[in-house]
N, C-alpha and C. Protein backbone atom coordinates (compact mmCIF):
# COMPACT_ATOMS: atom_id res chain seq x y z
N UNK A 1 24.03 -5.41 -15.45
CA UNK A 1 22.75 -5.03 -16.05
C UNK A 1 22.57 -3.52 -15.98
N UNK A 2 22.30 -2.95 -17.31
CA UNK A 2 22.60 -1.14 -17.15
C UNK A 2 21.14 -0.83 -17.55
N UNK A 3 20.30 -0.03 -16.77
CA UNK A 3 19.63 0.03 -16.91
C UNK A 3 19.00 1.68 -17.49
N UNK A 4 18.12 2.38 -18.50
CA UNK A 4 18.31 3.74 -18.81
C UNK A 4 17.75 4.29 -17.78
N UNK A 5 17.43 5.39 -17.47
CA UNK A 5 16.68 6.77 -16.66
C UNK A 5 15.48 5.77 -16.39
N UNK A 6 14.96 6.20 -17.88
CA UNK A 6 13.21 5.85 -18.01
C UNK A 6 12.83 4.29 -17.64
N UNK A 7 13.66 3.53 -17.98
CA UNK A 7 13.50 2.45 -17.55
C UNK A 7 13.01 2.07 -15.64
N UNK A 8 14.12 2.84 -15.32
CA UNK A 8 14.03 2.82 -13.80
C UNK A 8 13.72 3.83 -13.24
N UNK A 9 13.08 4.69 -14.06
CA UNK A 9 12.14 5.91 -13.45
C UNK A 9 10.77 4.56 -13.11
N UNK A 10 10.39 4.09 -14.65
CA UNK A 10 9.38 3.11 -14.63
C UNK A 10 8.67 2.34 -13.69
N UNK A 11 10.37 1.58 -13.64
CA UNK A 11 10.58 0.47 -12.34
C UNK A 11 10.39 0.63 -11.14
N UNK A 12 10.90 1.90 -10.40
CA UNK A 12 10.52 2.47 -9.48
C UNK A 12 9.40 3.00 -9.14
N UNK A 13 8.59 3.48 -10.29
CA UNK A 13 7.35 3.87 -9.83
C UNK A 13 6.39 2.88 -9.71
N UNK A 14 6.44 1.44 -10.42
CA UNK A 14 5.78 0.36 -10.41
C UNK A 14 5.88 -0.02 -8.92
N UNK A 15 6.86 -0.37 -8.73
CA UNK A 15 7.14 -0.44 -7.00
C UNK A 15 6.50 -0.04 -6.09
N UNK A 16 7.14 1.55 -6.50
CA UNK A 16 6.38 2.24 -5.34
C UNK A 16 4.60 2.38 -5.30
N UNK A 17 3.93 1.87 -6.34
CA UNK A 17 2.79 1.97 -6.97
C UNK A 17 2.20 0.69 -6.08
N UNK A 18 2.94 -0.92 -6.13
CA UNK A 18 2.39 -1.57 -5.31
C UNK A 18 2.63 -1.39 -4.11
N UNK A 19 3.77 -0.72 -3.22
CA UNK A 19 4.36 -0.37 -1.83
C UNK A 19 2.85 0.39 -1.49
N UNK A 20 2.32 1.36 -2.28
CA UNK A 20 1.43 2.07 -1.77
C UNK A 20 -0.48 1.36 -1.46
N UNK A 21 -0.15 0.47 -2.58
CA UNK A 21 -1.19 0.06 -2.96
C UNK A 21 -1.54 -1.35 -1.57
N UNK A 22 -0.37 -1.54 -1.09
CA UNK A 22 -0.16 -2.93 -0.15
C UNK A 22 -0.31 -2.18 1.31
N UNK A 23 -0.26 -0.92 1.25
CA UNK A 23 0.14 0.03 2.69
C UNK A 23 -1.48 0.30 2.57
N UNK A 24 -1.96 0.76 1.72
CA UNK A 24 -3.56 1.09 1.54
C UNK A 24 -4.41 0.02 2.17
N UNK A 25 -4.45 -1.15 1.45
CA UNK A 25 -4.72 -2.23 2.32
C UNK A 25 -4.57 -2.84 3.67
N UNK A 26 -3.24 -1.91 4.04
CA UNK A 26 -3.47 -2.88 5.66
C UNK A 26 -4.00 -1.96 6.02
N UNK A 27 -3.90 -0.78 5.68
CA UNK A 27 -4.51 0.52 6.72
C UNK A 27 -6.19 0.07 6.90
N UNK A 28 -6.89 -0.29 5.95
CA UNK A 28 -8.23 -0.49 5.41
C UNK A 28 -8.15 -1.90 6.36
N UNK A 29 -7.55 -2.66 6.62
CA UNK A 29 -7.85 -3.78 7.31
C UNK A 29 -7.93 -3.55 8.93
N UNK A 30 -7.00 -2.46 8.95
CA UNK A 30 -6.53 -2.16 10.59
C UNK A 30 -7.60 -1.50 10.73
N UNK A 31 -8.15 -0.31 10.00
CA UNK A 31 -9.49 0.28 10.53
C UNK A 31 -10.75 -0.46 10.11
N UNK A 32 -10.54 -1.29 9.67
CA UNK A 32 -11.88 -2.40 9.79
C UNK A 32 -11.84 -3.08 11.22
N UNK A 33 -10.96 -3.38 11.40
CA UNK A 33 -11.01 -4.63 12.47
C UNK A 33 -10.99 -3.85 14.32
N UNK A 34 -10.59 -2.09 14.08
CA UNK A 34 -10.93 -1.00 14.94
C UNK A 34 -12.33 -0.66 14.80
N UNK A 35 -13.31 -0.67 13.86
CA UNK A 35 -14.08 -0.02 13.96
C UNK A 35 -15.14 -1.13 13.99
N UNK A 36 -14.82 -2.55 14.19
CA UNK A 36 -15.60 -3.67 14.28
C UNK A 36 -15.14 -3.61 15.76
N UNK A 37 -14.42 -3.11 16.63
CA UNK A 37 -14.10 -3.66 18.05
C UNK A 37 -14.94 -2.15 18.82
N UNK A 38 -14.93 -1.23 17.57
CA UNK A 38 -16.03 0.11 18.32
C UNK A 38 -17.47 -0.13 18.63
N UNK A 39 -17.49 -0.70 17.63
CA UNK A 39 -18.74 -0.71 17.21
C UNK A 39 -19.80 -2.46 17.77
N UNK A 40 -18.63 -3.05 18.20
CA UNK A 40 -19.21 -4.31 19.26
C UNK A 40 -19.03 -3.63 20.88
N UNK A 41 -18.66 -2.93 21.16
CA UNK A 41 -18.30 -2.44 22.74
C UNK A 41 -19.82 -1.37 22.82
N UNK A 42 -19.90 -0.88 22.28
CA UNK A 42 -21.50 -0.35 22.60
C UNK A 42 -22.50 -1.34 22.46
């Protein structure tokens, strides 16, 4: 399977587009569930 430049310039950025988009989310979950354990200790 041969794939052109642009094709897998594409492909790759789709990727990396959800890689980032999935890393965004845990971060947002991890500081939810930190700032729910701050914010019950007072």
């Amino acid at each position: 399977m041969k794939m052109s430049n642009g094709e897998l310039l594409g492909w790759s950025s789709m990727r990396f587009c959800t890689n980032v988009e999935s890393s965004i989310r845990f971060l947002c979950l991890e500081f939810r569930e930190l700032s729910d354990m701050l914010f019950c200790s007072y």
